[in-house]
C-alpha atoms as a PDB file:
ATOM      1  CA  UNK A   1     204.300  25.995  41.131  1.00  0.00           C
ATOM      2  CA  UNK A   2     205.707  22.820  39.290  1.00  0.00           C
ATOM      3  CA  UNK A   3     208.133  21.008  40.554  1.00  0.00           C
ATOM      4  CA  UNK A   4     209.298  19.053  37.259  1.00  0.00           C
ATOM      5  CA  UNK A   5     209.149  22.810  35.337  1.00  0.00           C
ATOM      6  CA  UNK A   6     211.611  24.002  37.790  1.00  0.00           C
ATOM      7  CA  UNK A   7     213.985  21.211  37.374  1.00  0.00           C
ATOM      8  CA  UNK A   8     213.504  20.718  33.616  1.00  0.00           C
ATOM      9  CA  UNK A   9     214.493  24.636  33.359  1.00  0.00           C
ATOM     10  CA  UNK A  10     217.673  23.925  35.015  1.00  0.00           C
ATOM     11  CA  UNK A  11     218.359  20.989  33.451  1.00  0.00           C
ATOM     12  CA  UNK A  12     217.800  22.874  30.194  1.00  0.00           C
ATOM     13  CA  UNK A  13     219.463  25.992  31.050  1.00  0.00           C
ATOM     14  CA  UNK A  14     222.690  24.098  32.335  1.00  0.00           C
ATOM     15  CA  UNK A  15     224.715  22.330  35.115  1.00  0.00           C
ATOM     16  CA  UNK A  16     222.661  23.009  38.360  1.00  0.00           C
ATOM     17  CA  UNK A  17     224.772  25.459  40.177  1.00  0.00           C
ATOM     18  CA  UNK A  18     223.356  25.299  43.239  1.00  0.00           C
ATOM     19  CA  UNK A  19     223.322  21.354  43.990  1.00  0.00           C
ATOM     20  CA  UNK A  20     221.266  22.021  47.275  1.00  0.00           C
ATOM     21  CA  UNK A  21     218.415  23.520  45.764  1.00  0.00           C
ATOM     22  CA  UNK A  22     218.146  20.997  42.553  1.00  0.00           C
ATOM     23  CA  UNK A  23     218.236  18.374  45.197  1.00  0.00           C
ATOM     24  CA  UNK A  24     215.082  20.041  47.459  1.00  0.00           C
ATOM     25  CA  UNK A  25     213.450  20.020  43.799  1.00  0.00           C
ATOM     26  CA  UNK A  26     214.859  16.319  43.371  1.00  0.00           C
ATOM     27  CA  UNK A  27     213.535  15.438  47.016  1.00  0.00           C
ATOM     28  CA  UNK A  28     210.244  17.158  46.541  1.00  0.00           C
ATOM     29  CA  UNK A  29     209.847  14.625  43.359  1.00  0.00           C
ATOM     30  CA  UNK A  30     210.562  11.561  44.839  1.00  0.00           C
ATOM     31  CA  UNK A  31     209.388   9.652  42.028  1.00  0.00           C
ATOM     32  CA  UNK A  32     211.525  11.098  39.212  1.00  0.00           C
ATOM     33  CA  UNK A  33     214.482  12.206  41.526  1.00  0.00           C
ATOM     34  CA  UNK A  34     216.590   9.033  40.641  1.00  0.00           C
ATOM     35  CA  UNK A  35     215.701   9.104  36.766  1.00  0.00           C
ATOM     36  CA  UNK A  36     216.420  13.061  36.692  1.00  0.00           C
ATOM     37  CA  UNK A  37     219.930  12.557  38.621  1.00  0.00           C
ATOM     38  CA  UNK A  38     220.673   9.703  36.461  1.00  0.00           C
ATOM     39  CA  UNK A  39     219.865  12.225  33.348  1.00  0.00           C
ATOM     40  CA  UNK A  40     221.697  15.518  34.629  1.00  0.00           C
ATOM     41  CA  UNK A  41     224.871  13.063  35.569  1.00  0.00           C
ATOM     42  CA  UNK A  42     224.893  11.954  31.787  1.00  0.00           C
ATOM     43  CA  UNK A  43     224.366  14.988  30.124  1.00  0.00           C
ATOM     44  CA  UNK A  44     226.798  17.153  32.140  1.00  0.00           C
ATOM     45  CA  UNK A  45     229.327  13.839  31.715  1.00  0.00           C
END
């Protein structure tokens, strides 16, 4: 199971309804977590 294809579906699909779960995802992908809030925030904007 991929993290980043889980989050890049939601991203894709629309705003994240369920903010707790994007955020385990987020968590979980430490690495990107700040680049992919930083990207959701400005899309959604």
């Amino acid at each position: 199971m991929s993290t980043t294809v889980a989050v890049g579906a939601t991203l894709v699909d629309g705003p994240p309804p369920r903010e707790a779960t994007v955020r385990r995802l987020y968590h979980r992908s430490r690495g990107n977590a700040q680049c992919a809030m930083h990207a959701a925030e400005s899309r959604w904007d």
